[in-house]
PDB file of N, CA and C in Angstrom:
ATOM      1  N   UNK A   1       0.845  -1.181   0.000  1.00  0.00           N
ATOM      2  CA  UNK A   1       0.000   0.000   0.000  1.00  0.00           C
ATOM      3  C   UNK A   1       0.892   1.247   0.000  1.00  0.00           C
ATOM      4  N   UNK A   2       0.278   2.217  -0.737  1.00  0.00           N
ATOM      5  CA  UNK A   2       1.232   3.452  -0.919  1.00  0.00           C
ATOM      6  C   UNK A   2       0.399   4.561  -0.196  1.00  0.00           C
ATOM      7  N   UNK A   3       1.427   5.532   0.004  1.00  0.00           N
ATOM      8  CA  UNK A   3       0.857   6.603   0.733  1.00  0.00           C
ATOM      9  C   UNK A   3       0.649   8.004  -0.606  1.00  0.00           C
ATOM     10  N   UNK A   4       0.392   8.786  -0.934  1.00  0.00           N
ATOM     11  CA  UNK A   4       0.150   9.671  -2.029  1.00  0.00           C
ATOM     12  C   UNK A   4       0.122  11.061  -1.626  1.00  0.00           C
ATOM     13  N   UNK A   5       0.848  12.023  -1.902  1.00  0.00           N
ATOM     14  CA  UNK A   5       0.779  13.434  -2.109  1.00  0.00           C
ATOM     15  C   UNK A   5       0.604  14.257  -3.062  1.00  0.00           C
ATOM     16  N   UNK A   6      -0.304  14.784  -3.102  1.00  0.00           N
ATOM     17  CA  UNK A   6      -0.314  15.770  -3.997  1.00  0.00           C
ATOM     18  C   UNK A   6      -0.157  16.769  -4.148  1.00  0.00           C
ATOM     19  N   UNK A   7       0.464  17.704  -4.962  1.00  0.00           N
ATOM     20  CA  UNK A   7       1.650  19.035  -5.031  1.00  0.00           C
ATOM     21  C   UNK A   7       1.019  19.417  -6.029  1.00  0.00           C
ATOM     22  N   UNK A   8      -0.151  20.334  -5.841  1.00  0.00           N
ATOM     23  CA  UNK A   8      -0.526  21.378  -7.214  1.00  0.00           C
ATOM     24  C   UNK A   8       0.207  22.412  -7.364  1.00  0.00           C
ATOM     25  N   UNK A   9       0.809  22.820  -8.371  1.00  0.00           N
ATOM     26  CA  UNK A   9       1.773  23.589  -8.841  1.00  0.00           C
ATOM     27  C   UNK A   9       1.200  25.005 -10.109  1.00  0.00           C
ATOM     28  N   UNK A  10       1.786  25.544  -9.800  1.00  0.00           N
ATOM     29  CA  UNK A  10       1.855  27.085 -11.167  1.00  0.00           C
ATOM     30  C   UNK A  10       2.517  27.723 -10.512  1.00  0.00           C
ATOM     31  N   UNK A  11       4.012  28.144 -11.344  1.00  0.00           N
ATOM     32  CA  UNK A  11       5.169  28.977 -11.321  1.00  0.00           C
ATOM     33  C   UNK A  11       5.639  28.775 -10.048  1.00  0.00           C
ATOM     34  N   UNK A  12       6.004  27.281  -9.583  1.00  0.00           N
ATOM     35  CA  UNK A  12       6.588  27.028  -8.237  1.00  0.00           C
ATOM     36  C   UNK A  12       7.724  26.295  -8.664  1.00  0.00           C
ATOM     37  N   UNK A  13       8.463  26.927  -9.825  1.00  0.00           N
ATOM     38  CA  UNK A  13      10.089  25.579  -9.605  1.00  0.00           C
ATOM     39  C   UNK A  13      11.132  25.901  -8.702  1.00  0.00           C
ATOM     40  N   UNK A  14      11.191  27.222  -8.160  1.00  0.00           N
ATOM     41  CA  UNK A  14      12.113  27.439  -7.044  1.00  0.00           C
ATOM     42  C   UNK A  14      11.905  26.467  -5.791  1.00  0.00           C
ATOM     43  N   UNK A  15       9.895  26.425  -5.870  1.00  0.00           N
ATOM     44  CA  UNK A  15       9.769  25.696  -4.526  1.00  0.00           C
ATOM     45  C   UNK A  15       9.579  24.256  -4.810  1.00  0.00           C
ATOM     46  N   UNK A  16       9.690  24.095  -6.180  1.00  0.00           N
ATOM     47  CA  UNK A  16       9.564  22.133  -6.222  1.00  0.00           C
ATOM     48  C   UNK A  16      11.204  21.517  -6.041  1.00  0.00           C
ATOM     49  N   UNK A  17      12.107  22.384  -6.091  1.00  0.00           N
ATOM     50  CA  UNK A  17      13.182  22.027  -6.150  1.00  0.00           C
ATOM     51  C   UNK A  17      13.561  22.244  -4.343  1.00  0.00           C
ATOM     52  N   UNK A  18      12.734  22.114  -3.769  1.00  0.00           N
ATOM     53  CA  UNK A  18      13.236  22.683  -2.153  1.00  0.00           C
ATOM     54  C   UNK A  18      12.338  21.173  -1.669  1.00  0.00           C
ATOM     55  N   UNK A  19      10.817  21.541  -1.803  1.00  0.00           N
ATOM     56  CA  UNK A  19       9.821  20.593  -1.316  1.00  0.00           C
ATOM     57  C   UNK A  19       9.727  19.563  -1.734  1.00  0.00           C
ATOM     58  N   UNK A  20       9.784  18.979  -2.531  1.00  0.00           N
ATOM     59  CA  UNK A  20      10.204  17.450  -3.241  1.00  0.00           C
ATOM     60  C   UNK A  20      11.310  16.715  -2.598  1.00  0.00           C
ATOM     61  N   UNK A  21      12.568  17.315  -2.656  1.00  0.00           N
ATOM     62  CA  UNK A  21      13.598  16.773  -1.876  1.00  0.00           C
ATOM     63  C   UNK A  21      13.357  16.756  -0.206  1.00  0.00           C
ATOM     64  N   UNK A  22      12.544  17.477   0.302  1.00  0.00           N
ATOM     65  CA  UNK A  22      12.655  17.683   2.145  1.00  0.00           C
ATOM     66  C   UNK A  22      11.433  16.858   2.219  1.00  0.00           C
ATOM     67  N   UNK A  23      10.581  16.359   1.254  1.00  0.00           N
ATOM     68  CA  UNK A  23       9.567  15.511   1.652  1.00  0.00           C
ATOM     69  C   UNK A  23       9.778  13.759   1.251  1.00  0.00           C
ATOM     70  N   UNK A  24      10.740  14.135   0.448  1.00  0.00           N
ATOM     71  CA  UNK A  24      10.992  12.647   0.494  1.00  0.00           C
ATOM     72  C   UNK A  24      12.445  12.791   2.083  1.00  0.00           C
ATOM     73  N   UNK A  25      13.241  13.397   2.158  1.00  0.00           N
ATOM     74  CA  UNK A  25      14.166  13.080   3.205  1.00  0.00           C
ATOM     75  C   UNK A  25      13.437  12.537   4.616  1.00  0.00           C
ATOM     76  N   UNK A  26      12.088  13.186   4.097  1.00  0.00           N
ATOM     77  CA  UNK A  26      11.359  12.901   6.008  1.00  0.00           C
ATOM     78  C   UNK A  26      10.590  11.203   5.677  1.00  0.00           C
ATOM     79  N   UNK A  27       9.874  11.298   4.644  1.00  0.00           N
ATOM     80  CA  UNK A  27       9.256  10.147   4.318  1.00  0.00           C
ATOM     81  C   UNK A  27       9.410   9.203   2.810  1.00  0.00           C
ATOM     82  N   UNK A  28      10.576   8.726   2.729  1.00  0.00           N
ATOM     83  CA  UNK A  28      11.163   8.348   1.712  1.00  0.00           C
ATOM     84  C   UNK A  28      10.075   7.173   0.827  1.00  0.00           C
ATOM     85  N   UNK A  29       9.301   6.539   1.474  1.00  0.00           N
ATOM     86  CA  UNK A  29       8.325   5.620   0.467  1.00  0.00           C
ATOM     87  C   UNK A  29       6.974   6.078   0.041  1.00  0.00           C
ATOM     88  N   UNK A  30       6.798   7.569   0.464  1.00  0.00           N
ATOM     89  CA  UNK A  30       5.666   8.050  -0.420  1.00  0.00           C
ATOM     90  C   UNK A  30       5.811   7.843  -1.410  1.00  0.00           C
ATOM     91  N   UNK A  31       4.960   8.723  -2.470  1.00  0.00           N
ATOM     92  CA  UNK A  31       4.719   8.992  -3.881  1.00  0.00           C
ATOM     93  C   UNK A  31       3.783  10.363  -3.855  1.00  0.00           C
ATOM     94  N   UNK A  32       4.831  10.990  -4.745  1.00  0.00           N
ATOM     95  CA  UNK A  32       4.650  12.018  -4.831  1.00  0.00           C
ATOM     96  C   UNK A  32       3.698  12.629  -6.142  1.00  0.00           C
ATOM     97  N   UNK A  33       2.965  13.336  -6.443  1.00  0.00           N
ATOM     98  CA  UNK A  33       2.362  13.579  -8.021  1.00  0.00           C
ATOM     99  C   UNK A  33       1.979  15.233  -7.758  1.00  0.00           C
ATOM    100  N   UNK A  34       3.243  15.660  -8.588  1.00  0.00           N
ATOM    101  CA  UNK A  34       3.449  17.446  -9.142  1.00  0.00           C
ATOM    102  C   UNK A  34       2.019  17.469  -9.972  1.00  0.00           C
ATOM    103  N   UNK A  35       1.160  18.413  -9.775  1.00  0.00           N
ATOM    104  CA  UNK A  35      -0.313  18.162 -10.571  1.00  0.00           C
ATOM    105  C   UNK A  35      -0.178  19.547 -10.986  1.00  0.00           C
ATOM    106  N   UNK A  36       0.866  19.804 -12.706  1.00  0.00           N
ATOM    107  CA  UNK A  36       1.413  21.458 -12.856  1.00  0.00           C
ATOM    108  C   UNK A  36       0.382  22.098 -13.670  1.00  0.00           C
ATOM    109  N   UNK A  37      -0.335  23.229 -13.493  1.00  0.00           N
ATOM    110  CA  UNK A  37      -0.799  23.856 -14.945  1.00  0.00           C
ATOM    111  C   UNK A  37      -0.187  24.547 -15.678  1.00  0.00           C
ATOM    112  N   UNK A  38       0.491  23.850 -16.135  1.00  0.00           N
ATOM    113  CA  UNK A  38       1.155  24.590 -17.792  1.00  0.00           C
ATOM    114  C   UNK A  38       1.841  26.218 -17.077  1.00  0.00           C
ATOM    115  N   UNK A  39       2.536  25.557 -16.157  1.00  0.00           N
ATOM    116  CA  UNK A  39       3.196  26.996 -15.399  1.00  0.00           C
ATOM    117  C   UNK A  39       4.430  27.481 -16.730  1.00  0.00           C
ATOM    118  N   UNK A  40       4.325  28.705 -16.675  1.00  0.00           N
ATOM    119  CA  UNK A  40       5.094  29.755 -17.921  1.00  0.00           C
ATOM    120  C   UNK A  40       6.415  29.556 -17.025  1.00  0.00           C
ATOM    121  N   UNK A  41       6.918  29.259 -16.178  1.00  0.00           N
ATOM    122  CA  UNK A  41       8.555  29.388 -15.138  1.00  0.00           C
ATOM    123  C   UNK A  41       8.772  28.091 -15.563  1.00  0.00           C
ATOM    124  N   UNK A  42       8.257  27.460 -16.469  1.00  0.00           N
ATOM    125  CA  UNK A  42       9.223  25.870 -16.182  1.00  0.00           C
ATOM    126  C   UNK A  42       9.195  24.449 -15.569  1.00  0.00           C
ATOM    127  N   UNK A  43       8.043  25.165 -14.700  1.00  0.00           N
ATOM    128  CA  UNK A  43       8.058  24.087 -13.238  1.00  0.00           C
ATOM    129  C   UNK A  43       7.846  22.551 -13.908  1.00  0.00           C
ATOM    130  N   UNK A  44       7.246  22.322 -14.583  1.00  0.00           N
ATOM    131  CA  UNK A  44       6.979  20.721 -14.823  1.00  0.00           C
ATOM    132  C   UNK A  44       8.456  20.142 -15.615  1.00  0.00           C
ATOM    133  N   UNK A  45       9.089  20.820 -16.256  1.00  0.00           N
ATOM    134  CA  UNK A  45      10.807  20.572 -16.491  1.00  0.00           C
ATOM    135  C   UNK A  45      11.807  20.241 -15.569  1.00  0.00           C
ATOM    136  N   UNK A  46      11.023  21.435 -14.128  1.00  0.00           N
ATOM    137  CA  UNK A  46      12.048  20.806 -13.277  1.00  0.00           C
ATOM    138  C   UNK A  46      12.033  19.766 -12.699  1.00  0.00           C
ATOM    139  N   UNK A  47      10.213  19.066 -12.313  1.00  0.00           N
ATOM    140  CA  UNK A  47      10.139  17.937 -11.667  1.00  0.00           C
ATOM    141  C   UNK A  47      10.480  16.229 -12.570  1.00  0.00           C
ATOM    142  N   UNK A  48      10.410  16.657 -13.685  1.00  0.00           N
ATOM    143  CA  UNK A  48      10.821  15.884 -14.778  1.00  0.00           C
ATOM    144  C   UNK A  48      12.347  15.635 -14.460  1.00  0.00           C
ATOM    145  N   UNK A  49      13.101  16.456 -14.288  1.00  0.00           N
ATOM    146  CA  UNK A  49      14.306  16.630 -13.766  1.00  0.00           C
ATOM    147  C   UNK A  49      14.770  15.343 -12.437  1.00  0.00           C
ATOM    148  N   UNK A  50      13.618  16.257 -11.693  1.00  0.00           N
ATOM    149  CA  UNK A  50      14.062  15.606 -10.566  1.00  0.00           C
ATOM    150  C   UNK A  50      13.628  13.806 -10.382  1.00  0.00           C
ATOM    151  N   UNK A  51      12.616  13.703 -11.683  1.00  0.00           N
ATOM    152  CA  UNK A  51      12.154  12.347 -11.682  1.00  0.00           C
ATOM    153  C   UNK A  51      12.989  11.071 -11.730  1.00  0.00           C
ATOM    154  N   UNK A  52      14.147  11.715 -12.548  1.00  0.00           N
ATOM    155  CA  UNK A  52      15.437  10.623 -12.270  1.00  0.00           C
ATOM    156  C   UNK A  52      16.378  10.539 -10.980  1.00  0.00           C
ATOM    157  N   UNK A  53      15.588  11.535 -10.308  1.00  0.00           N
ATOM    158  CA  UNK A  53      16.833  11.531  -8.908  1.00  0.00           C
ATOM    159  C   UNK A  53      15.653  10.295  -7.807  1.00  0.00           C
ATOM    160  N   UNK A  54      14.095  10.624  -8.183  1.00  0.00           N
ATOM    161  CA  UNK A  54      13.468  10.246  -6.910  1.00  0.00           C
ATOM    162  C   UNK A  54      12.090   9.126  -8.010  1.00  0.00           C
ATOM    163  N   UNK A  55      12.030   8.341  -7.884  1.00  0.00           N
ATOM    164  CA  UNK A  55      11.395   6.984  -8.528  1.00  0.00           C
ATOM    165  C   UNK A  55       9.718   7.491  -8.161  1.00  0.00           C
ATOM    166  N   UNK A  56       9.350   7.964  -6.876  1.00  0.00           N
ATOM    167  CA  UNK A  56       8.328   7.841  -6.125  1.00  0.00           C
ATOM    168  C   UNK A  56       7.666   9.080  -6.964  1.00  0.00           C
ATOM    169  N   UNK A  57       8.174   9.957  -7.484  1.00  0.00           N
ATOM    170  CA  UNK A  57       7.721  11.011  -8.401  1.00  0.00           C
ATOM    171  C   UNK A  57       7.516  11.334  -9.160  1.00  0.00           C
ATOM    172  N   UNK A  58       6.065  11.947  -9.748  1.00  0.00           N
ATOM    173  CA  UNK A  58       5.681  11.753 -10.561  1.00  0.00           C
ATOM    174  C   UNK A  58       4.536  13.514 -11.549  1.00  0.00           C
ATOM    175  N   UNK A  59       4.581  13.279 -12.815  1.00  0.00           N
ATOM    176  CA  UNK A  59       3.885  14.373 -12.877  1.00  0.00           C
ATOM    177  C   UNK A  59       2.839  14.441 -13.562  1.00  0.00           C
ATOM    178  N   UNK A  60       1.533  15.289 -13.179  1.00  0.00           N
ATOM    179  CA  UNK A  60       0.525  15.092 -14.058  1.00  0.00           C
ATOM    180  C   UNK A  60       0.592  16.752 -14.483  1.00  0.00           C
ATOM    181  N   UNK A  61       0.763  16.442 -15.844  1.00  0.00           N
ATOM    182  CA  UNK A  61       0.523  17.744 -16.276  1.00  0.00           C
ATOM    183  C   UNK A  61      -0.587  18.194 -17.199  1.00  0.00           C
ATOM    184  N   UNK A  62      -1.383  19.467 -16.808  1.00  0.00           N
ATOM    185  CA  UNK A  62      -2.557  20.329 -17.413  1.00  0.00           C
ATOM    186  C   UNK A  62      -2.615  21.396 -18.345  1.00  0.00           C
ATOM    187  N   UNK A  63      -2.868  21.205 -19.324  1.00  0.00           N
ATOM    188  CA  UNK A  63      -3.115  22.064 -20.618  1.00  0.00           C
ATOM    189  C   UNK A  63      -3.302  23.615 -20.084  1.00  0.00           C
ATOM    190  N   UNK A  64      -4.002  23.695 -19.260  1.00  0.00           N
ATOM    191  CA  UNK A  64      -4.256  25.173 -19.059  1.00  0.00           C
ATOM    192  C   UNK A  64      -4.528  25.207 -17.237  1.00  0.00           C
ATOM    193  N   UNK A  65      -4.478  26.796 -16.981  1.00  0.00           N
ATOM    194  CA  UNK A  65      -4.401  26.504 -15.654  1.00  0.00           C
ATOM    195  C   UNK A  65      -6.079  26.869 -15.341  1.00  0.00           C
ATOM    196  N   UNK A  66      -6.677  26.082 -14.414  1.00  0.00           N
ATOM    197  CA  UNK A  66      -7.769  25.942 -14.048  1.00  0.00           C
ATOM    198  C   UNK A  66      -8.303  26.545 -12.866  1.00  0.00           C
ATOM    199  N   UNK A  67      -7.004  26.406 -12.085  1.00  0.00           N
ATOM    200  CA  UNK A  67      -7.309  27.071 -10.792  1.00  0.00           C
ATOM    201  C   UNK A  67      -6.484  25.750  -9.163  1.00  0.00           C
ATOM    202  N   UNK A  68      -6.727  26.290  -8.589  1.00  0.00           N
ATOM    203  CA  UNK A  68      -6.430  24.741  -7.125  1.00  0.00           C
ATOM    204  C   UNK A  68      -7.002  24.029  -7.492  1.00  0.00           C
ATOM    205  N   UNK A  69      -8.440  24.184  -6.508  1.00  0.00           N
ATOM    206  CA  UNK A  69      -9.286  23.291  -6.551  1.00  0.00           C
ATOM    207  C   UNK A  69      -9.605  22.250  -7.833  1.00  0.00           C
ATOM    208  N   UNK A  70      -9.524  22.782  -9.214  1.00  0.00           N
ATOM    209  CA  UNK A  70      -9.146  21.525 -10.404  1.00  0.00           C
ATOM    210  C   UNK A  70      -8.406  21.166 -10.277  1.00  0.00           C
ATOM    211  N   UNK A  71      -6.933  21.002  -9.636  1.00  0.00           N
ATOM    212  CA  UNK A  71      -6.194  20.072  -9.619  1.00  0.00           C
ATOM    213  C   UNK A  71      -5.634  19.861  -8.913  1.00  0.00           C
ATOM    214  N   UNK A  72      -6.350  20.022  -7.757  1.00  0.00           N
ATOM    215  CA  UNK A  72      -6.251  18.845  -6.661  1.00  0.00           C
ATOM    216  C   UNK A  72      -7.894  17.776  -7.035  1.00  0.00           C
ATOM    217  N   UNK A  73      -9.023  17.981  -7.475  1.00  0.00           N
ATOM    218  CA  UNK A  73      -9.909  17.192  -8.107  1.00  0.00           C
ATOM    219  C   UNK A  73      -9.188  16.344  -8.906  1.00  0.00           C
ATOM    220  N   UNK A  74      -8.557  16.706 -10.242  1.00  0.00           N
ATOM    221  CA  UNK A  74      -7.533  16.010 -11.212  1.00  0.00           C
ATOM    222  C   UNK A  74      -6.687  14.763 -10.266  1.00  0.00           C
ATOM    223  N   UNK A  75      -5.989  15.168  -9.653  1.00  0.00           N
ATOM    224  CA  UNK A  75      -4.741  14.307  -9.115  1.00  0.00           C
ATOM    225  C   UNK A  75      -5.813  13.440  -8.236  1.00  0.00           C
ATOM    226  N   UNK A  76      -6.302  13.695  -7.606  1.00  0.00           N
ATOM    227  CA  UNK A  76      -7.754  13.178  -7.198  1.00  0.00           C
ATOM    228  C   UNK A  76      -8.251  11.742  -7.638  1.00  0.00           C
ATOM    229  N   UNK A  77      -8.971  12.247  -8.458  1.00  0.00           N
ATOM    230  CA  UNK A  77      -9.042  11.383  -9.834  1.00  0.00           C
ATOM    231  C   UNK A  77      -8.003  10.602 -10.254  1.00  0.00           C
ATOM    232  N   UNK A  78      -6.854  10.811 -10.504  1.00  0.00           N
ATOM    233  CA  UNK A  78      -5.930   9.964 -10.886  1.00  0.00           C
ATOM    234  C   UNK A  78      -5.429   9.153  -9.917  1.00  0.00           C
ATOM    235  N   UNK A  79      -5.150   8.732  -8.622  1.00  0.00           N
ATOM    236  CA  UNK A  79      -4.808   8.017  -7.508  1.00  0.00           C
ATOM    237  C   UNK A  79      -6.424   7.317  -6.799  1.00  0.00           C
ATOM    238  N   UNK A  80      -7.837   7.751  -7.152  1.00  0.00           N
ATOM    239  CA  UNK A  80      -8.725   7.441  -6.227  1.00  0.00           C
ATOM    240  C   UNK A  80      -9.097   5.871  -6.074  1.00  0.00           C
ATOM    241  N   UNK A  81      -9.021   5.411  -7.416  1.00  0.00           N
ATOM    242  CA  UNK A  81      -9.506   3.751  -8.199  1.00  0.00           C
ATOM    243  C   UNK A  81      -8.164   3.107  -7.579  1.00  0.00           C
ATOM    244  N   UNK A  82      -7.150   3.822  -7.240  1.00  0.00           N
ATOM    245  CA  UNK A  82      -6.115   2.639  -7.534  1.00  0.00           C
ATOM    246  C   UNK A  82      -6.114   1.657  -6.462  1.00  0.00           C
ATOM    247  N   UNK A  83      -6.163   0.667  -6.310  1.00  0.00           N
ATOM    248  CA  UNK A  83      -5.985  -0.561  -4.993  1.00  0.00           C
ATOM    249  C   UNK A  83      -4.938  -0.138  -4.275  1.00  0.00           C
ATOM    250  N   UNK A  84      -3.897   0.110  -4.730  1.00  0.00           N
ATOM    251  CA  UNK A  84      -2.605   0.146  -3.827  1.00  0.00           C
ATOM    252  C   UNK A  84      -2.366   1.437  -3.299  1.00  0.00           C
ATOM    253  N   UNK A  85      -3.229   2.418  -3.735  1.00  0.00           N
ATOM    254  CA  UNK A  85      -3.093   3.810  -2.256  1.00  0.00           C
ATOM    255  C   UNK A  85      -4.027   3.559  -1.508  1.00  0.00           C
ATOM    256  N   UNK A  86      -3.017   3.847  -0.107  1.00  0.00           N
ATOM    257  CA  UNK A  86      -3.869   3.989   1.106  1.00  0.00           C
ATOM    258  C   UNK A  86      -4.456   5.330   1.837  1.00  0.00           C
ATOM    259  N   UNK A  87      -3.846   6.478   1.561  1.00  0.00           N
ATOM    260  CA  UNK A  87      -3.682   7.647   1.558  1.00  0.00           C
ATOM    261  C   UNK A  87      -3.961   8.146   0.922  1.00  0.00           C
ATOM    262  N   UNK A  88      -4.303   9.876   0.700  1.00  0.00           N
ATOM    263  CA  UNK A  88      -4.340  10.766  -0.287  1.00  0.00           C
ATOM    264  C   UNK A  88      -3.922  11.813   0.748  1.00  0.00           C
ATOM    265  N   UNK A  89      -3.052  12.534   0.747  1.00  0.00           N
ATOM    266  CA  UNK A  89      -2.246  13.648   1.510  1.00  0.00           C
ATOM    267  C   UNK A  89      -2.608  15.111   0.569  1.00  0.00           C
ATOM    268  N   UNK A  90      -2.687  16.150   0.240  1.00  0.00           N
ATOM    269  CA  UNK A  90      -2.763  17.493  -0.216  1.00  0.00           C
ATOM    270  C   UNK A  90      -1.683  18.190   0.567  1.00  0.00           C
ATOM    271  N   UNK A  91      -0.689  19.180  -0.239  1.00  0.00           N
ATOM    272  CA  UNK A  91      -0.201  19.616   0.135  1.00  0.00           C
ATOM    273  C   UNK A  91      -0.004  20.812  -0.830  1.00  0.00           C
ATOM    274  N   UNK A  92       0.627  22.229  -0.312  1.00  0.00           N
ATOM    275  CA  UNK A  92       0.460  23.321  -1.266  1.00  0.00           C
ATOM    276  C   UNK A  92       2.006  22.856  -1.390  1.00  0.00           C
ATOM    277  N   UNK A  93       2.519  23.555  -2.643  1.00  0.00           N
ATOM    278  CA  UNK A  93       4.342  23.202  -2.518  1.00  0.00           C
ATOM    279  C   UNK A  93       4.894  24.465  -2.461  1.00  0.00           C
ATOM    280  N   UNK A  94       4.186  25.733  -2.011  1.00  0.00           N
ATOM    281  CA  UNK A  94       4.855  26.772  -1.450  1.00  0.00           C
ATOM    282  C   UNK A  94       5.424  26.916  -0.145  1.00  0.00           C
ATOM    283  N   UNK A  95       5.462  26.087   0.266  1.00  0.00           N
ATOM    284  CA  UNK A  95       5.779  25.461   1.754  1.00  0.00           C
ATOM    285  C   UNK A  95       4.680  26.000   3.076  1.00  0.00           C
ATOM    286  N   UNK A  96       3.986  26.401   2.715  1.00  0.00           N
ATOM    287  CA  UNK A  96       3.013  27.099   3.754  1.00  0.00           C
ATOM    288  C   UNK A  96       2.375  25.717   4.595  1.00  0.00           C
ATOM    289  N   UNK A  97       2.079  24.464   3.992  1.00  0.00           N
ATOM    290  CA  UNK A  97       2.539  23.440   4.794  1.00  0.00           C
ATOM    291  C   UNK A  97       3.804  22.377   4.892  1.00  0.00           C
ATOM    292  N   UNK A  98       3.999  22.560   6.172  1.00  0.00           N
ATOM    293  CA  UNK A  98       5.291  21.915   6.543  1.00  0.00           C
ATOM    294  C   UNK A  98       5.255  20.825   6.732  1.00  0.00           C
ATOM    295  N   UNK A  99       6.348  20.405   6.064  1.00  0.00           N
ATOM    296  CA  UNK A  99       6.566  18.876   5.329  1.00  0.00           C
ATOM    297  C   UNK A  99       6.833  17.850   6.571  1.00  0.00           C
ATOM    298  N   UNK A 100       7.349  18.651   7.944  1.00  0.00           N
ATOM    299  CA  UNK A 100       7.606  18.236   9.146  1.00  0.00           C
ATOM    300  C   UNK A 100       6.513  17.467   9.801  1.00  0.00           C
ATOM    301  N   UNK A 101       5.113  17.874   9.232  1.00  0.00           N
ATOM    302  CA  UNK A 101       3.813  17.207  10.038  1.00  0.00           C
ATOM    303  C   UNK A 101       3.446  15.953   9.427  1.00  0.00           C
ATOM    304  N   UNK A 102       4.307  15.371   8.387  1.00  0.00           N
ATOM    305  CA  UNK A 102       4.169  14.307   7.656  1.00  0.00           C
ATOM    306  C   UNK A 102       4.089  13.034   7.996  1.00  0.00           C
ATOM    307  N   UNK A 103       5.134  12.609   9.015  1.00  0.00           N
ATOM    308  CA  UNK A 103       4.978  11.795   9.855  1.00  0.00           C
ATOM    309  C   UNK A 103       4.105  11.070  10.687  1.00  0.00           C
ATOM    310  N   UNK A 104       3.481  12.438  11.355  1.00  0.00           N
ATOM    311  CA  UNK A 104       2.784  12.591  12.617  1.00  0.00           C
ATOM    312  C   UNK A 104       0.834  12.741  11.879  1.00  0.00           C
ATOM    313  N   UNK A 105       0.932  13.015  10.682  1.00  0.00           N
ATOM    314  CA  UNK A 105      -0.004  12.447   9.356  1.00  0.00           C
ATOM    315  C   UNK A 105      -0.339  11.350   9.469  1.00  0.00           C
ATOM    316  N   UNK A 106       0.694  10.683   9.124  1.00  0.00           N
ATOM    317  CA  UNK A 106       0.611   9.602   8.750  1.00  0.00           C
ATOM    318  C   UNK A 106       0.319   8.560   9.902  1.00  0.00           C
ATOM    319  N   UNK A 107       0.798   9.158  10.996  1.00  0.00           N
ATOM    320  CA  UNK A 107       0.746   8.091  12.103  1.00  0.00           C
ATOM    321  C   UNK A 107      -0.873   8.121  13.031  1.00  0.00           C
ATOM    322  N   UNK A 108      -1.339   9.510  12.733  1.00  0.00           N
ATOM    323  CA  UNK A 108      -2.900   9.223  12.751  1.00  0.00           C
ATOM    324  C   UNK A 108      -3.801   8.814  11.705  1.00  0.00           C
ATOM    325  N   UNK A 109      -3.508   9.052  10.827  1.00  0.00           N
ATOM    326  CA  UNK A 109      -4.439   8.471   9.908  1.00  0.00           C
ATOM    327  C   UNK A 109      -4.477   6.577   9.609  1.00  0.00           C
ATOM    328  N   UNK A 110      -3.702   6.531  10.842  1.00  0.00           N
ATOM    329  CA  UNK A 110      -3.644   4.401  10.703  1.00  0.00           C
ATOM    330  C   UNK A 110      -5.043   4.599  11.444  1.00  0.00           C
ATOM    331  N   UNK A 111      -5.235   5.712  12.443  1.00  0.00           N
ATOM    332  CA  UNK A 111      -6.606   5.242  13.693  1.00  0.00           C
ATOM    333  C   UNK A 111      -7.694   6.079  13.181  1.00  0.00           C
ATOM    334  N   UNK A 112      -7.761   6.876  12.191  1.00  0.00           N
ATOM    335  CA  UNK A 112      -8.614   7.770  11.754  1.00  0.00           C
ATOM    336  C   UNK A 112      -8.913   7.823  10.621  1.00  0.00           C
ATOM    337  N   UNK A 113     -10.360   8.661   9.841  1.00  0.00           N
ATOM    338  CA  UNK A 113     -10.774   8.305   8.252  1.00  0.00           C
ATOM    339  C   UNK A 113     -10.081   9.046   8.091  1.00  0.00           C
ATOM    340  N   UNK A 114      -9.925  10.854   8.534  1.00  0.00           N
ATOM    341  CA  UNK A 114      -9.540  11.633   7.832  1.00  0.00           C
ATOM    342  C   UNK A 114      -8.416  12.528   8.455  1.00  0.00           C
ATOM    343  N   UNK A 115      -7.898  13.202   8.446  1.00  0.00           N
ATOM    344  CA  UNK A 115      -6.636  14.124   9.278  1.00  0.00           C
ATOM    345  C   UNK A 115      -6.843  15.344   8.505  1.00  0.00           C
ATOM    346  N   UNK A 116      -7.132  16.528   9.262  1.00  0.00           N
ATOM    347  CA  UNK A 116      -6.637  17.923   9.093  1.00  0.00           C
ATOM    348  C   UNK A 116      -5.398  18.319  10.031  1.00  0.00           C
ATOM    349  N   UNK A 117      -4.528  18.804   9.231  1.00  0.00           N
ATOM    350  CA  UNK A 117      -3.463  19.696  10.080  1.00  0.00           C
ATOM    351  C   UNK A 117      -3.095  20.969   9.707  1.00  0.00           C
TER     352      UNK A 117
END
């Protein structure tokens, strides 16, 4: 069973190149999915990038930008059917949530349906 994060992105490659790496250092067997809209800075190049450094990562990328809420629905959608996630995590990748509560996530949601932090 896998655990799943999702990282909606537009014009965040300064911060996918920070948050990708400090979220796998804390919890190395997630899986990660960059969910980019067609950000004009690059950003889905860089996680492409980083896809050969980290296996667990992954990117869904969007024709146009829609807004959050479409794609965190999108990435949504793409992890919900699958048998082998156990999790669905949301996370912004501007760091406004800290990658530090990941753990402590994870370790309630074994006794609980849902976790806000």
């Amino acid at each position: 069973m896998k655990d799943v994060i999702l990282l909606p992105t537009y014009n965040e490659r300064e911060n996918v190149n920070f948050i990708v790496p400090k979220i796998f250092n804390i919890v190395p067997d997630v899986h990660i999915i960059v969910v980019d809209d067609n950000s004009p800075d690059k950003t889905a190049q860089d996680v492409q990038e980083l896809m050969h450094k980290f296996p667990n990562l992954s990117l869904l990328f969007r024709e146009s930008k829609t807004g959050l809420g479409d794609a965190y629905k999108d990435g949504i959608r793409r992890v919900v059917f699958d048998p082998e996630v156990r999790n669905i995590i949301t996370m912004d990748a501007d760091g406004s949530h800290d990658p530090g509560y990941l753990t402590e996530i994870l370790r309630y949601i074994e006794y609980s349906d849902f976790v806000v932090c």
